[in-house]
PDB file of N, CA and C in Angstrom:
ATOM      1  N   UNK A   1       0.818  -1.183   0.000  1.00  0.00           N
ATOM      2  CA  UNK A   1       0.000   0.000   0.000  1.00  0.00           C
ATOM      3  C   UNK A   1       0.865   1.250   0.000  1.00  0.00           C
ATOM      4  N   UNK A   2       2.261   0.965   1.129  1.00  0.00           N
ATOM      5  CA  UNK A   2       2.750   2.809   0.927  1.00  0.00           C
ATOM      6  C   UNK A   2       3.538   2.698   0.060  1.00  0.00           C
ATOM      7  N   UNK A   3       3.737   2.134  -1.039  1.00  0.00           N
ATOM      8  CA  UNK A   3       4.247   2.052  -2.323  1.00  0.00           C
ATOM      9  C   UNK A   3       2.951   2.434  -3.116  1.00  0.00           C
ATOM     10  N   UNK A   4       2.492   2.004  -3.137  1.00  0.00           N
ATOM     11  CA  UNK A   4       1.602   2.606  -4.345  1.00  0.00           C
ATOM     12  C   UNK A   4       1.419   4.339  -4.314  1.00  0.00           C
ATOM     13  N   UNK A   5       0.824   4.610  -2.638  1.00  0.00           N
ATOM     14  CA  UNK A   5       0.910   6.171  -2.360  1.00  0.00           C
ATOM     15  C   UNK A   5       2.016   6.494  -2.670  1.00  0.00           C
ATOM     16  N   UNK A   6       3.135   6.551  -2.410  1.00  0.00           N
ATOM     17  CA  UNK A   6       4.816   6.879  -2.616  1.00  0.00           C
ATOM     18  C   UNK A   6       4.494   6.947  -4.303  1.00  0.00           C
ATOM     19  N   UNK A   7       4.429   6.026  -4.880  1.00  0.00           N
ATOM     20  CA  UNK A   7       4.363   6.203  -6.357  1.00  0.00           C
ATOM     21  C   UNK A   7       3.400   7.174  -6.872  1.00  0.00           C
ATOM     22  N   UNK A   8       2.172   7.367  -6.320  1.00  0.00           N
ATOM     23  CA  UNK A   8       1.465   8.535  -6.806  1.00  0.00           C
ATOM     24  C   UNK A   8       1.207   9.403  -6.216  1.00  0.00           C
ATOM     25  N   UNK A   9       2.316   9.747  -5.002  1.00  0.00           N
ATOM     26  CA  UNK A   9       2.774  11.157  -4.483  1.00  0.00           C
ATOM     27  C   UNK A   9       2.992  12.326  -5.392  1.00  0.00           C
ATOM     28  N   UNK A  10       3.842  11.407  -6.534  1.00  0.00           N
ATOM     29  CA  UNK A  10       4.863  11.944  -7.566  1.00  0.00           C
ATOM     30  C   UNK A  10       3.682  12.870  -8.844  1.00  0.00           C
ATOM     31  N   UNK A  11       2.706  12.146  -8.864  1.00  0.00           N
ATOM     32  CA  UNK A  11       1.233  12.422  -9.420  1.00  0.00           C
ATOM     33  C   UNK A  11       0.788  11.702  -9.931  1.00  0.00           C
ATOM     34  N   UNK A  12      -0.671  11.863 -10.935  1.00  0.00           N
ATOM     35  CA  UNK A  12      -1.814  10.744 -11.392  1.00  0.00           C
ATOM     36  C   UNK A  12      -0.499  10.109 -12.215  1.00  0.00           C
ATOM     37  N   UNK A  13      -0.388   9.006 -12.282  1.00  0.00           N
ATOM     38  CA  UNK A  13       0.010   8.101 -13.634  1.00  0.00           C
ATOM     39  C   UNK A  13      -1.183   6.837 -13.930  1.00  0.00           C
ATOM     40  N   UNK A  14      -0.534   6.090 -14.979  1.00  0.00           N
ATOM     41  CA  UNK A  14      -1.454   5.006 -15.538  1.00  0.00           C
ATOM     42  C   UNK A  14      -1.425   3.612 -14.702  1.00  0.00           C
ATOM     43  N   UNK A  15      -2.251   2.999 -14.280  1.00  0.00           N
ATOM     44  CA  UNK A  15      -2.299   1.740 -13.891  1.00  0.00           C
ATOM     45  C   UNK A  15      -0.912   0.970 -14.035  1.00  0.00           C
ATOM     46  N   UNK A  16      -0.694   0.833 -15.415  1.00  0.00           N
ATOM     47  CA  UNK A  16       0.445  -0.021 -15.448  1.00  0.00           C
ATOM     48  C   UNK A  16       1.898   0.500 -15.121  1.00  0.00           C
ATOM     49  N   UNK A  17       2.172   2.055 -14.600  1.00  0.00           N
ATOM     50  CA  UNK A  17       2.858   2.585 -14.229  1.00  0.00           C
ATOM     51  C   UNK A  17       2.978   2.420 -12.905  1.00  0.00           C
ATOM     52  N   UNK A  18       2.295   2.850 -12.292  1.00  0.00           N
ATOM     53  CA  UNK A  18       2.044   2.669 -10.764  1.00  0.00           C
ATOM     54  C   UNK A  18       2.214   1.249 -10.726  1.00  0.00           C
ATOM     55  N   UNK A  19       1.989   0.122 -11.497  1.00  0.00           N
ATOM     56  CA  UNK A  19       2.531  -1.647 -11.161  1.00  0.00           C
ATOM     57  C   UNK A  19       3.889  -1.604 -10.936  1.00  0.00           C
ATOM     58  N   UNK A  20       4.430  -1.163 -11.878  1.00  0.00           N
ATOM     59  CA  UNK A  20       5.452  -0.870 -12.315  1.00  0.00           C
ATOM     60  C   UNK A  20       6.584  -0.462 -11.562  1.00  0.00           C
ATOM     61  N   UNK A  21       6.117   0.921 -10.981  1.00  0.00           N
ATOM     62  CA  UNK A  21       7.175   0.996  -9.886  1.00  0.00           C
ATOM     63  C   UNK A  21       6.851   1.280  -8.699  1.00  0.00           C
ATOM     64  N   UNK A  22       5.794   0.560  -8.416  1.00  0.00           N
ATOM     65  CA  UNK A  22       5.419   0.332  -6.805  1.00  0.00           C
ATOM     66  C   UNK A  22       5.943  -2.012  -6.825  1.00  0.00           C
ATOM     67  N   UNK A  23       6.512  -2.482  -8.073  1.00  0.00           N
ATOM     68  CA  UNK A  23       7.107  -3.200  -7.804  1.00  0.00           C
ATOM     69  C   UNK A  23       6.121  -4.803  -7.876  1.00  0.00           C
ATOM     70  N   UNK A  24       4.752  -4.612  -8.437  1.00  0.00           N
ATOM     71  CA  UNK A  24       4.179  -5.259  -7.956  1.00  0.00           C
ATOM     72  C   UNK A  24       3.312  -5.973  -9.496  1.00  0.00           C
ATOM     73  N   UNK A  25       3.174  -7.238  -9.124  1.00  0.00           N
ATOM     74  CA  UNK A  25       2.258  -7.300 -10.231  1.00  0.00           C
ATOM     75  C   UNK A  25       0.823  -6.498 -10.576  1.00  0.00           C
ATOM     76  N   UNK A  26       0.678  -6.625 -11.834  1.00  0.00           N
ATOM     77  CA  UNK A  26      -0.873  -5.566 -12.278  1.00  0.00           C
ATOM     78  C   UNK A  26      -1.905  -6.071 -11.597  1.00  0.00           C
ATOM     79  N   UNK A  27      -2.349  -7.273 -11.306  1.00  0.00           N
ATOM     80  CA  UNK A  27      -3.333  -7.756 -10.635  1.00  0.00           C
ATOM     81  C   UNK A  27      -3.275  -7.447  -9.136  1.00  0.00           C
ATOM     82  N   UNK A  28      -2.219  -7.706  -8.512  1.00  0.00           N
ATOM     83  CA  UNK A  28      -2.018  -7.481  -7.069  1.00  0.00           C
ATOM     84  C   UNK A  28      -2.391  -6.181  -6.515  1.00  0.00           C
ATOM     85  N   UNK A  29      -1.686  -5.125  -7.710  1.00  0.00           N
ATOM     86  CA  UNK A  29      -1.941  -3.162  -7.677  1.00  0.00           C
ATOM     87  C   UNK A  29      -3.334  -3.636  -7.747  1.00  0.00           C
ATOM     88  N   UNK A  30      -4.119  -3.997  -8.558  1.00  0.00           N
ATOM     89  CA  UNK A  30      -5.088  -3.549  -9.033  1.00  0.00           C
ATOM     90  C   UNK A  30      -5.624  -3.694  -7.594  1.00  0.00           C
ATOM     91  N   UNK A  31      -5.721  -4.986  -7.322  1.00  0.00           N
ATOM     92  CA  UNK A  31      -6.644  -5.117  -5.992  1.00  0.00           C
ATOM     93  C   UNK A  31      -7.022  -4.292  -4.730  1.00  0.00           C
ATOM     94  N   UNK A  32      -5.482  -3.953  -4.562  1.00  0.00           N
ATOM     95  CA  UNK A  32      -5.082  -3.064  -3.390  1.00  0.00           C
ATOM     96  C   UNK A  32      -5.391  -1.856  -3.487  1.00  0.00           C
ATOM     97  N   UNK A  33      -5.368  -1.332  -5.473  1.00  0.00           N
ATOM     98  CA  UNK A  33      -6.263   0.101  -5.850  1.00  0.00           C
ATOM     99  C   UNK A  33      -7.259   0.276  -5.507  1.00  0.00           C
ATOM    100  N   UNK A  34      -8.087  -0.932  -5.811  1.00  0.00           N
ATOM    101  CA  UNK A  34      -9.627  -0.704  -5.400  1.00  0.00           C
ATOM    102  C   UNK A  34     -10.049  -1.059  -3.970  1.00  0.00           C
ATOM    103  N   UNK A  35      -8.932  -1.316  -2.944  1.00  0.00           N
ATOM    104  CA  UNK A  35      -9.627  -1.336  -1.891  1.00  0.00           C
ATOM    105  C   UNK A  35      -9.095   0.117  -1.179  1.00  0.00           C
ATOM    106  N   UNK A  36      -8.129   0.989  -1.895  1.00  0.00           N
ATOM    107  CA  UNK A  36      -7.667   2.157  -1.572  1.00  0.00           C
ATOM    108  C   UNK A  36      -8.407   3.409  -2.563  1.00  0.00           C
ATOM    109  N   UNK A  37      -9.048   2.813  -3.413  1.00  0.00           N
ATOM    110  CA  UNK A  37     -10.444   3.653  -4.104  1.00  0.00           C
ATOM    111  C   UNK A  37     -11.355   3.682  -3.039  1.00  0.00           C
ATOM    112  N   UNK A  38     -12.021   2.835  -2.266  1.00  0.00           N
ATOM    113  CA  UNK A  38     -13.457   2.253  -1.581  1.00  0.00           C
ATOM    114  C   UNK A  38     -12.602   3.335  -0.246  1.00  0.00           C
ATOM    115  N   UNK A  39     -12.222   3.447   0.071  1.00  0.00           N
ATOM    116  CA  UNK A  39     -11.444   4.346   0.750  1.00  0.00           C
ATOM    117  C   UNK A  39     -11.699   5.744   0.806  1.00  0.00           C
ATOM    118  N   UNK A  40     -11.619   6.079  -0.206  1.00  0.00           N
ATOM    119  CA  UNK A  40     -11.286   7.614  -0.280  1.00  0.00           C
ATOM    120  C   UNK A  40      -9.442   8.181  -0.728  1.00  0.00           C
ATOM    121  N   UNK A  41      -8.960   6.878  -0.758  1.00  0.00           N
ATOM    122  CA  UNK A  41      -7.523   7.403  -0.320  1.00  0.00           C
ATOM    123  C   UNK A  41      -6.691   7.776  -1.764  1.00  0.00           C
ATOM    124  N   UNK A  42      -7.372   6.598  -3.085  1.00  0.00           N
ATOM    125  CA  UNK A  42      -6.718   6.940  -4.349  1.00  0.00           C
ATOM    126  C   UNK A  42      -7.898   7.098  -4.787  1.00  0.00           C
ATOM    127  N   UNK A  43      -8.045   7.514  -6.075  1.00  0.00           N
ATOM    128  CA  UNK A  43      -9.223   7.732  -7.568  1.00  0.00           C
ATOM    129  C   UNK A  43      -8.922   7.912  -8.382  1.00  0.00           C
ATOM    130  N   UNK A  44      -9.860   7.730  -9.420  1.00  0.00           N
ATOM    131  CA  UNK A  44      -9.270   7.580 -10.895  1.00  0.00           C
ATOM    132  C   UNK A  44      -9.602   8.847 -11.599  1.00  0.00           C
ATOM    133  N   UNK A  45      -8.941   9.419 -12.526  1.00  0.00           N
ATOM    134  CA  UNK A  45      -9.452  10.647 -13.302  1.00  0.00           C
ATOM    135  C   UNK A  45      -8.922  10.341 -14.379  1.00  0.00           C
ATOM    136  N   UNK A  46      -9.769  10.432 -15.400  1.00  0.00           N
ATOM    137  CA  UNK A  46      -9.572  10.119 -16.963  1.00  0.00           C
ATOM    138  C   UNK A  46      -8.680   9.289 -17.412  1.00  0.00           C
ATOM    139  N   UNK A  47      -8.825   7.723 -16.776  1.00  0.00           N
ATOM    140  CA  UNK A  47      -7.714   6.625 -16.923  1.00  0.00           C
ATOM    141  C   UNK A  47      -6.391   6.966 -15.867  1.00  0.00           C
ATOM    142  N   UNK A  48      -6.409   7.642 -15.389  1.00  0.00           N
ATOM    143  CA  UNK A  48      -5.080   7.786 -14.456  1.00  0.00           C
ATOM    144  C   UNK A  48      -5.351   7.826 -13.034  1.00  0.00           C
ATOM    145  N   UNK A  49      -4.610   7.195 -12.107  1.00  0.00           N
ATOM    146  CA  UNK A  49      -4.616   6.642 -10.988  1.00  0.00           C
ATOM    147  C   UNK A  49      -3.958   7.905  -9.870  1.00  0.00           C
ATOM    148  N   UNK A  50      -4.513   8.921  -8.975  1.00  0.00           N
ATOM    149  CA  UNK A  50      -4.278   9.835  -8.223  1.00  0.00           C
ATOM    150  C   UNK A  50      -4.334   9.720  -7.021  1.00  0.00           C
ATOM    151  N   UNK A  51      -3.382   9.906  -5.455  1.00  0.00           N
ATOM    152  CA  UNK A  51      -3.508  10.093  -4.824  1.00  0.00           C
ATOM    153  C   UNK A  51      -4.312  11.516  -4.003  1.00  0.00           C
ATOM    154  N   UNK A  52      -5.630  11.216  -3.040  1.00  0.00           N
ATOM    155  CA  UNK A  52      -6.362  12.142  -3.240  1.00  0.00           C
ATOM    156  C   UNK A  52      -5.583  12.915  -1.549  1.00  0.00           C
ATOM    157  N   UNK A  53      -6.397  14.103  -0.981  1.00  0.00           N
ATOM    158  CA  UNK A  53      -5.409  14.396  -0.230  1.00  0.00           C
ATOM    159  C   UNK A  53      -5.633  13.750   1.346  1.00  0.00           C
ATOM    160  N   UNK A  54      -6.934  12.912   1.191  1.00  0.00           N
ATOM    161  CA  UNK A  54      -6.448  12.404   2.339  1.00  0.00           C
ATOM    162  C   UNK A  54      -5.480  11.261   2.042  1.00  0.00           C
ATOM    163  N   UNK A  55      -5.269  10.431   1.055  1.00  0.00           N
ATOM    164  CA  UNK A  55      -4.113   9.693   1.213  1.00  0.00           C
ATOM    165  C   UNK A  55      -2.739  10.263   0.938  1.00  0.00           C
ATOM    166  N   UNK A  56      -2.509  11.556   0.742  1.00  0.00           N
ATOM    167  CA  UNK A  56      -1.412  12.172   1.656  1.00  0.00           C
ATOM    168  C   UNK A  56      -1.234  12.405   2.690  1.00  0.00           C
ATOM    169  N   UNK A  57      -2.436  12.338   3.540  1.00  0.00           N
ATOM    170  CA  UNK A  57      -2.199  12.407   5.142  1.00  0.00           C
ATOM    171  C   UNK A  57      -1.615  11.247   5.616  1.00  0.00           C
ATOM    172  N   UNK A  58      -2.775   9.743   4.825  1.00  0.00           N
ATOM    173  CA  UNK A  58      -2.152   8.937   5.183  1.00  0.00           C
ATOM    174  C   UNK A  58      -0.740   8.273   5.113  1.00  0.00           C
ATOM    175  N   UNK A  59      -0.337   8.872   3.587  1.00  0.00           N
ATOM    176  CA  UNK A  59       1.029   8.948   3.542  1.00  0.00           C
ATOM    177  C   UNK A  59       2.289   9.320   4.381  1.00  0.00           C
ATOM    178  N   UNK A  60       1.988  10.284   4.442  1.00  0.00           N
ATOM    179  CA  UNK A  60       3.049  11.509   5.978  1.00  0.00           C
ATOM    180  C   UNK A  60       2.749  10.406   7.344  1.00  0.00           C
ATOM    181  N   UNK A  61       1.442  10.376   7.435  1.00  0.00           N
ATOM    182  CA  UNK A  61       1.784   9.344   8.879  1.00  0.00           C
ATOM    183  C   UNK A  61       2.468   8.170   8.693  1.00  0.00           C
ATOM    184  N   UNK A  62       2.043   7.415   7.681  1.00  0.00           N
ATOM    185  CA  UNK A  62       3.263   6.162   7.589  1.00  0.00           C
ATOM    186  C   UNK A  62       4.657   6.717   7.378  1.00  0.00           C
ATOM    187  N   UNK A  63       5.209   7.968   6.962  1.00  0.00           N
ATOM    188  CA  UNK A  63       6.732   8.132   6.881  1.00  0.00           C
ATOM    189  C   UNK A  63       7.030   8.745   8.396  1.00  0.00           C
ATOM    190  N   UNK A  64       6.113   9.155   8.958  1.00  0.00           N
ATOM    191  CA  UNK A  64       6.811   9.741  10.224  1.00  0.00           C
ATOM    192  C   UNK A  64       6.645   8.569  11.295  1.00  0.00           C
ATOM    193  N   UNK A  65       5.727   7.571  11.068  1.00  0.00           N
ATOM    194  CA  UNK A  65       5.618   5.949  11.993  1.00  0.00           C
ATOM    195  C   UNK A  65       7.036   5.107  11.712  1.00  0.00           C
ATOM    196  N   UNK A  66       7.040   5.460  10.008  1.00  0.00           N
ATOM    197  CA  UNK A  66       8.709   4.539   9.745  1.00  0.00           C
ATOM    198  C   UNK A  66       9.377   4.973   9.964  1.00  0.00           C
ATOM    199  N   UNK A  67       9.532   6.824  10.100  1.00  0.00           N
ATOM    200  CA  UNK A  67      11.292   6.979  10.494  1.00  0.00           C
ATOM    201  C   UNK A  67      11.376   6.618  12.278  1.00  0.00           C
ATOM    202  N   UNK A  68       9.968   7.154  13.033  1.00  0.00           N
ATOM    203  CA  UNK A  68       9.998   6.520  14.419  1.00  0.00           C
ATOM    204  C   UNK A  68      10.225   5.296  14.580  1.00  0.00           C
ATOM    205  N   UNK A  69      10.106   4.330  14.105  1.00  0.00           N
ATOM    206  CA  UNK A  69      10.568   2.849  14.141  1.00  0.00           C
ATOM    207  C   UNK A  69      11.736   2.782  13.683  1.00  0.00           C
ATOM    208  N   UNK A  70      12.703   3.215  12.241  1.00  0.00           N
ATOM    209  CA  UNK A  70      13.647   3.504  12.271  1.00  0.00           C
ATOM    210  C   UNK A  70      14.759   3.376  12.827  1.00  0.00           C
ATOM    211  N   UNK A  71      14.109   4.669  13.816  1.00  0.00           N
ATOM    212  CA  UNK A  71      15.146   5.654  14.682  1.00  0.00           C
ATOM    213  C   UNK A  71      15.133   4.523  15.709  1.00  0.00           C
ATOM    214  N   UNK A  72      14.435   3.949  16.594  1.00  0.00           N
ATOM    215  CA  UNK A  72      14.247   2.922  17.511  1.00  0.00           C
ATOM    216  C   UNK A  72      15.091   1.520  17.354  1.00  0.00           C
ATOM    217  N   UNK A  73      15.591   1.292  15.907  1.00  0.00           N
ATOM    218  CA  UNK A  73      16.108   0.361  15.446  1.00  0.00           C
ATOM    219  C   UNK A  73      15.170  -0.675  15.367  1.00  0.00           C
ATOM    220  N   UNK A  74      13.962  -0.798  14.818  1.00  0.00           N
ATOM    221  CA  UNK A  74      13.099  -1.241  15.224  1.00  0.00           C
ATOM    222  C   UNK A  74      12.419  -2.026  13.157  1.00  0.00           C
TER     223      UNK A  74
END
């Protein structure tokens, strides 16, 4: 999941982009898209896949949870 946000931090790209370099097969993204569509967190606009801004919130909290774990050696 914070690969896919991380990947469309950057902005909307295409489905098979976001597979691509969030590392993952197209089917696997896809799944995890649409349960992060049903969300609120990604959406689609004219074929392209966007992080909306609450899944930039959710984003920032997972980087400030990982550098706290991180830092913990954890």
């Amino acid at each position: 999941m914070a690969d896919i946000l991380q990947t469309l931090s950057a902005g909307c790209k295409p489905p098979t982009r976001v597979a691509t370099e969030a590392n993952l097969a197209y089917d696997r993204m896809a799944k995890i898209v649409e349960t992060l569509m049903e969300r609120g967190v990604v959406k689609e606009d004219g074929g392209l896949l966007c992080i909306t801004p609450e899944g930039l919130k959710i984003l920032n909290a997972y980087r400030q949870w990982r550098g706290f774990l991180d830092a913990l050696g954890l």
